[in-house]
Protein backbone atom coordinates (compact mmCIF):
# COMPACT_ATOMS: atom_id res chain seq x y z
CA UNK A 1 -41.19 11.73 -27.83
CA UNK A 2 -38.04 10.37 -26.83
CA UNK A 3 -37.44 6.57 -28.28
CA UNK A 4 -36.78 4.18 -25.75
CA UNK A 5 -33.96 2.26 -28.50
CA UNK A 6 -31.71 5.24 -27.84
CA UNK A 7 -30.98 5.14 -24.25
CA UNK A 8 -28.43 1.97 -24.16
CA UNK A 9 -26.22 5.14 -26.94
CA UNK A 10 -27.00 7.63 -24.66
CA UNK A 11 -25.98 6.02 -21.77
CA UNK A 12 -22.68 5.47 -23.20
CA UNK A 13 -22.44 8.73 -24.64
CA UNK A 14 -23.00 10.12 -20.79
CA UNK A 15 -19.87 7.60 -19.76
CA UNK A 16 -22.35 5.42 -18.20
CA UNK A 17 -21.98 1.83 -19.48
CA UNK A 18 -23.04 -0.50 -16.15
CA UNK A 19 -26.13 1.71 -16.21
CA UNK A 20 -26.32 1.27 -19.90
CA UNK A 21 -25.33 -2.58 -19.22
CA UNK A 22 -28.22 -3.44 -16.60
CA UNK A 23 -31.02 -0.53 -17.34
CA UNK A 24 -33.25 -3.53 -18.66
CA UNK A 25 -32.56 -5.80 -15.97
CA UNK A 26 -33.49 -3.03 -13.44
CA UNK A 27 -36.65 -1.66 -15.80
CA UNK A 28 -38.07 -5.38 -15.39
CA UNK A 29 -37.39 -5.18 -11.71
CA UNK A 30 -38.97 -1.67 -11.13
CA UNK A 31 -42.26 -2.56 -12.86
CA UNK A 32 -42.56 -5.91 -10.87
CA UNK A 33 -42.35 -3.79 -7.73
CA UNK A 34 -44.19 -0.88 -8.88
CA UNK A 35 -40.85 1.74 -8.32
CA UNK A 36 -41.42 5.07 -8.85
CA UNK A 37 -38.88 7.06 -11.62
CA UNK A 38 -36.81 8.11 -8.55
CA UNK A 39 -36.38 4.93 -7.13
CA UNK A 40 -35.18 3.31 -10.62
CA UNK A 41 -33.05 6.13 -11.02
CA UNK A 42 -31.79 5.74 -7.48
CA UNK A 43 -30.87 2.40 -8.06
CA UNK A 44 -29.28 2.78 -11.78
CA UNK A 45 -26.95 5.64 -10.21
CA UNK A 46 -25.92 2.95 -7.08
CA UNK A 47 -24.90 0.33 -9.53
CA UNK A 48 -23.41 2.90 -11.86
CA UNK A 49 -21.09 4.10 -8.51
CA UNK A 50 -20.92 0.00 -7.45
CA UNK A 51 -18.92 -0.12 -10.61
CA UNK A 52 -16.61 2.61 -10.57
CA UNK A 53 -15.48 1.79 -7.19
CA UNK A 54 -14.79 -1.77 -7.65
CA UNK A 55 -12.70 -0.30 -10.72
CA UNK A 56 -11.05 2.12 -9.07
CA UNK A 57 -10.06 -0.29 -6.39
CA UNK A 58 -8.51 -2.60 -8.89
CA UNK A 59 -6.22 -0.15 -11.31
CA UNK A 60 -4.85 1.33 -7.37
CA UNK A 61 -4.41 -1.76 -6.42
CA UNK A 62 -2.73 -2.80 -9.87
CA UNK A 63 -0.47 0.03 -9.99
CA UNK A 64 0.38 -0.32 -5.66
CA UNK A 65 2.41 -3.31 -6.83
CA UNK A 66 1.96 -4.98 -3.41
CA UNK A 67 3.00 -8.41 -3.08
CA UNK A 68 0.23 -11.01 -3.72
CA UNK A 69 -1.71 -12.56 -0.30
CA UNK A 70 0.41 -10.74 1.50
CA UNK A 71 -2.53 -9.00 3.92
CA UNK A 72 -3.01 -8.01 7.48
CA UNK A 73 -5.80 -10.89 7.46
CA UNK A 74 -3.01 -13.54 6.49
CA UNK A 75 -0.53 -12.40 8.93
CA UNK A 76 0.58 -14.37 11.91
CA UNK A 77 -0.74 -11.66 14.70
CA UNK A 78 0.57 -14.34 17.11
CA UNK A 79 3.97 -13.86 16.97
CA UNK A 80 4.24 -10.69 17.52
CA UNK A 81 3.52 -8.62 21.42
CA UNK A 82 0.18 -7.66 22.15
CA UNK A 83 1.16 -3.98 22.40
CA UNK A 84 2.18 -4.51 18.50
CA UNK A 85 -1.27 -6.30 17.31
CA UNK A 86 -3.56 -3.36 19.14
CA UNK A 87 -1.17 -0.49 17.32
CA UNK A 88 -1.29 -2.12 13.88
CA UNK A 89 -5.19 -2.74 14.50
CA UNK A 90 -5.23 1.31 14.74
CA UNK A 91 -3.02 1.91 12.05
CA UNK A 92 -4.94 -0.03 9.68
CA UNK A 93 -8.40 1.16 11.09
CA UNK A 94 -7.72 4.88 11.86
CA UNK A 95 -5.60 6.63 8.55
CA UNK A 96 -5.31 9.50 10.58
CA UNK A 97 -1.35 9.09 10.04
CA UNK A 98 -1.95 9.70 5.89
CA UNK A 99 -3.40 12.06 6.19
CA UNK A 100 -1.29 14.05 8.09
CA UNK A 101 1.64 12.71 6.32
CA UNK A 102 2.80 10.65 9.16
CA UNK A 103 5.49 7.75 9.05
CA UNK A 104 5.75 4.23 10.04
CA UNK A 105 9.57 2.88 10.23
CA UNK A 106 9.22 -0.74 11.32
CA UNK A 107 12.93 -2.43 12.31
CA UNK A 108 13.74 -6.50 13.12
CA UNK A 109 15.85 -9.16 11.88
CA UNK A 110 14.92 -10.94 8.72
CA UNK A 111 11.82 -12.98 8.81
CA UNK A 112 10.13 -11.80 11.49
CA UNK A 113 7.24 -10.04 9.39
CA UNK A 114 8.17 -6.32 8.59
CA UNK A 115 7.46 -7.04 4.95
CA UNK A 116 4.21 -8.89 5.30
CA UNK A 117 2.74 -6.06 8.02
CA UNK A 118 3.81 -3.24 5.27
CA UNK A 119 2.35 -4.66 2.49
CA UNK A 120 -0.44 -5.66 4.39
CA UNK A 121 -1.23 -1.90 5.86
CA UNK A 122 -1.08 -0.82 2.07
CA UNK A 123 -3.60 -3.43 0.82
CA UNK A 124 -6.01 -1.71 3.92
CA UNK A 125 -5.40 1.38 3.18
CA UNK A 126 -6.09 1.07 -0.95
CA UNK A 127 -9.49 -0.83 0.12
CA UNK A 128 -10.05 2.46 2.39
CA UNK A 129 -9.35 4.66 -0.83
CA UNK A 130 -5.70 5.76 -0.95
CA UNK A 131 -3.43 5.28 -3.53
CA UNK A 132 -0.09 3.12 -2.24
CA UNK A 133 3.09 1.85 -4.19
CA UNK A 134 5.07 -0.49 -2.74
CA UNK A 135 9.16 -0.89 -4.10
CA UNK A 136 12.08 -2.61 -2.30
CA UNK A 137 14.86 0.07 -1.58
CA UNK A 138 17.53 -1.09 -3.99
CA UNK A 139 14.42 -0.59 -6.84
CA UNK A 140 13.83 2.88 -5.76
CA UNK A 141 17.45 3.80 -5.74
CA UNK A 142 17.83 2.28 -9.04
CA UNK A 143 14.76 3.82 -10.43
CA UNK A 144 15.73 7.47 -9.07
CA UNK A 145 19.43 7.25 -9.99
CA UNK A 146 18.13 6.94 -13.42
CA UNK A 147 16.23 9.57 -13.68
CA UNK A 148 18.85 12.01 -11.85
CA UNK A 149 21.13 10.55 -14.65
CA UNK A 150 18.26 11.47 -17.33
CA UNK A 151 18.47 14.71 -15.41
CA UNK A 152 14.56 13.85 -14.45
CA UNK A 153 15.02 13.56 -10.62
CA UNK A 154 12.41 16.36 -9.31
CA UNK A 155 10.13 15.26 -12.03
CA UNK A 156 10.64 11.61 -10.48
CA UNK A 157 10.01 12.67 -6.85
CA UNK A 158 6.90 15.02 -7.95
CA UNK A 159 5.60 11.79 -9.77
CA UNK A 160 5.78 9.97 -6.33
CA UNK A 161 3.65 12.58 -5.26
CA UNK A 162 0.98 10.82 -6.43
CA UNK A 163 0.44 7.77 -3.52
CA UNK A 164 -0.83 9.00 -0.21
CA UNK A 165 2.21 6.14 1.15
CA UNK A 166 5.23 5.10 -0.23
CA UNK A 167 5.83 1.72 1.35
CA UNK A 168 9.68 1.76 0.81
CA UNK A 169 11.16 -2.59 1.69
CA UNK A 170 14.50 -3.65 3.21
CA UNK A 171 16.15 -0.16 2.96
CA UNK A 172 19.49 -1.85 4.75
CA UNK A 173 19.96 -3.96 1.56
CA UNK A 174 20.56 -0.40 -0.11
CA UNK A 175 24.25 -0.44 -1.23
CA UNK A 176 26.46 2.16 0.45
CA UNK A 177 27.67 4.67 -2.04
CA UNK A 178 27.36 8.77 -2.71
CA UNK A 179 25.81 7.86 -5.62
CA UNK A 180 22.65 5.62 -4.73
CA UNK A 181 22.38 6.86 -1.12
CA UNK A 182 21.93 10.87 -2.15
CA UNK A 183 18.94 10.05 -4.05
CA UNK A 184 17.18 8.27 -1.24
CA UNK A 185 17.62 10.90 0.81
CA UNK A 186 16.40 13.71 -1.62
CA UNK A 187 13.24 11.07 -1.71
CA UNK A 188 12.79 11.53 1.90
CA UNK A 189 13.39 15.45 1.88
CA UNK A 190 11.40 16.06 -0.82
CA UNK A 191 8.08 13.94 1.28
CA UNK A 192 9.01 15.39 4.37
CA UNK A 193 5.36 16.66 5.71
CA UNK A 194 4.01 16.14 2.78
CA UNK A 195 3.44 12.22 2.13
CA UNK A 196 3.69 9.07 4.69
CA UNK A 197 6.29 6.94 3.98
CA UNK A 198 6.35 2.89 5.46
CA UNK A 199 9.90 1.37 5.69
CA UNK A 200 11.32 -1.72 7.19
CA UNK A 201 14.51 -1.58 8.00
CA UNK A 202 16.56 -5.02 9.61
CA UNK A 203 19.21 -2.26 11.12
CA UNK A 204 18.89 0.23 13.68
CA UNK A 205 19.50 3.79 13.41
CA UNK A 206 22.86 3.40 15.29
CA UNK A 207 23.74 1.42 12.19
CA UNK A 208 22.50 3.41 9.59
CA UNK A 209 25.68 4.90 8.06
CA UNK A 210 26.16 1.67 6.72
CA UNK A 211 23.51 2.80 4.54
CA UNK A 212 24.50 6.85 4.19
CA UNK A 213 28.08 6.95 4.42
CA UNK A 214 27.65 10.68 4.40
CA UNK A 215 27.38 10.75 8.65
CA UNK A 216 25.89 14.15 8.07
CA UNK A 217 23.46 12.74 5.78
CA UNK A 218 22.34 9.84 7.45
CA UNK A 219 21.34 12.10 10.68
CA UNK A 220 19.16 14.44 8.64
CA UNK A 221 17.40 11.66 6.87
CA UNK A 222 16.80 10.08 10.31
CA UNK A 223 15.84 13.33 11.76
CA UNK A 224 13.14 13.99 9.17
CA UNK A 225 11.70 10.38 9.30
CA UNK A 226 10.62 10.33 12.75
CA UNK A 227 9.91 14.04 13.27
CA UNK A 228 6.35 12.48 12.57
CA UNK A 229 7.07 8.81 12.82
CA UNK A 230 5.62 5.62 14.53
CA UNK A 231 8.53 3.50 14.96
CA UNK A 232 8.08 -0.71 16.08
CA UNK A 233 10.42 -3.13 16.37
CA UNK A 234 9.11 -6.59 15.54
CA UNK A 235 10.89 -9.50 16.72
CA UNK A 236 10.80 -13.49 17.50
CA UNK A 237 11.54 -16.70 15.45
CA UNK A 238 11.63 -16.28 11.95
CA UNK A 239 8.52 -17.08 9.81
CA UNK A 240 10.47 -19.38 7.90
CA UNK A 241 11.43 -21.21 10.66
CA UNK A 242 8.70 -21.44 11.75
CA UNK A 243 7.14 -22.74 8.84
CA UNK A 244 9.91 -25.05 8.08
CA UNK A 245 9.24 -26.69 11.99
CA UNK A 246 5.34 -26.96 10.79
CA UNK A 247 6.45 -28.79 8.45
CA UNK A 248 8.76 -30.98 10.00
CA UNK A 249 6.28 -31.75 12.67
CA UNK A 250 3.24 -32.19 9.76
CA UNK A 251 5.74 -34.78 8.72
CA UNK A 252 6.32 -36.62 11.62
CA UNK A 253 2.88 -36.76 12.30
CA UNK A 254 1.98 -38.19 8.43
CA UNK A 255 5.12 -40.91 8.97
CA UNK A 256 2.86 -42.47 12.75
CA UNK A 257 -0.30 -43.22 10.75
């Protein structure tokens, strides 16, 4: 007969610990409603899955490193075209893109919001179940050049491999030399059709071999991004200017009282 005292160890032995943590809660539940063994099962297995996910969700969005409130739900939708809210609506909604290893290049001038709409597309689409790691451009470049240096690039690359999107910030701030520039462009070769990448860019690709001085190089890189891109262009006032003249004018209204 199998004793009753052993099931919390079993449990755990099975990898099961929130069933192992509420079983008792639920047993006193199931007898009070009269549940069949099915239906307690049933309901140790949902809390059991409950539990994973809301674990999984947190170590991918740990290791996505996105930047902290910065979400599609905190974003100021107003200031951008209507045309711009309805495509980000589907981009967040309908993943499509990732999974056909589709691109999203968004370009403006500083403060308008690329940042905040690509970190806020990678929070969605970790609660939607992909994996995501965001890195400003001069970190990538840094983190690849060691690893070419350690003679580790492919194995660098291949460990990118990993997140569904690479959400890749500010790659004009990238500094223009053979060097650093080669191995962002290997980055983007190596995803080509095989992994979405999001970057925000504050120049236009007319500008871009201030970024690949390599002419050559800067074409291909271009040519492979938007083979399977969606490109926007966000523009308007700065956010912080537009925040500073909230201010100014919450001020003002403080100093009539």
């Amino acid at each position: 007969m199998p004793d009753a005292q052993t099931l919390p160890l079993l449990l755990r032995q099975l990898r099961l610990p929130t069933m192992a943590a509420c079983w008792t809660q639920l047993e006193t539940r199931a007898r009070a409603e009269n549940w069949s063994l099915p239906q307690t099962l049933a309901a140790l297995c949902e809390h059991e899955l409950a539990e994973r996910e809301r674990r999984r969700l947190a170590r991918h969005l740990k290791e996505a490193r996105l930047p902290v409130g910065k979400t599609l739900e905190t974003f100021e939708f107003a200031a951008i075209a209507a045309e711009q809210r309805r495509q980000l609506s589907t981009l967040a909604g309908d993943t499509q893109w990732v999974d056909q290893a589709h691109n999203l290049l968004l370009f403006g001038p500083s403060g308008v919001g690329k940042s905040h709409v690509a970190a806020g597309l990678g929070h969605a689409l970790v609660d939607q179940g992909y994996r995501v790691r965001y890195v400003t451009a001069s970190s990538l470049v840094q983190e690849l050049q060691a690893a070419k240096q350690a003679l580790r690039l492919s194995d660098a690359l291949i460990k990118l491999d990993k997140y569904a999107v690479l959400v890749i910030d500010d790659i004009g701030y990238v500094k223009r030399s053979e060097a650093e520039t080669s191995v962002l462009f290997e980055l983007i070769a190596h995803r080509y059709e095989s992994a979405s990448l999001i970057i925000t860019a504050n120049q236009p690709f007319s500008a871009w071999d201030s970024i690949f001085p390599d002419s050559m190089m800067a074409v291909a890189a271009i040519d492979r991004l938007v083979h399977h891109a969606t490109l926007m262009e966000l523009s308007g006032e700065s956010y912080r200017k537009r925040a500073y003249q909230r201010q100014l004018q919450g001020g003002k209204a403080g100093s009539s009282d």
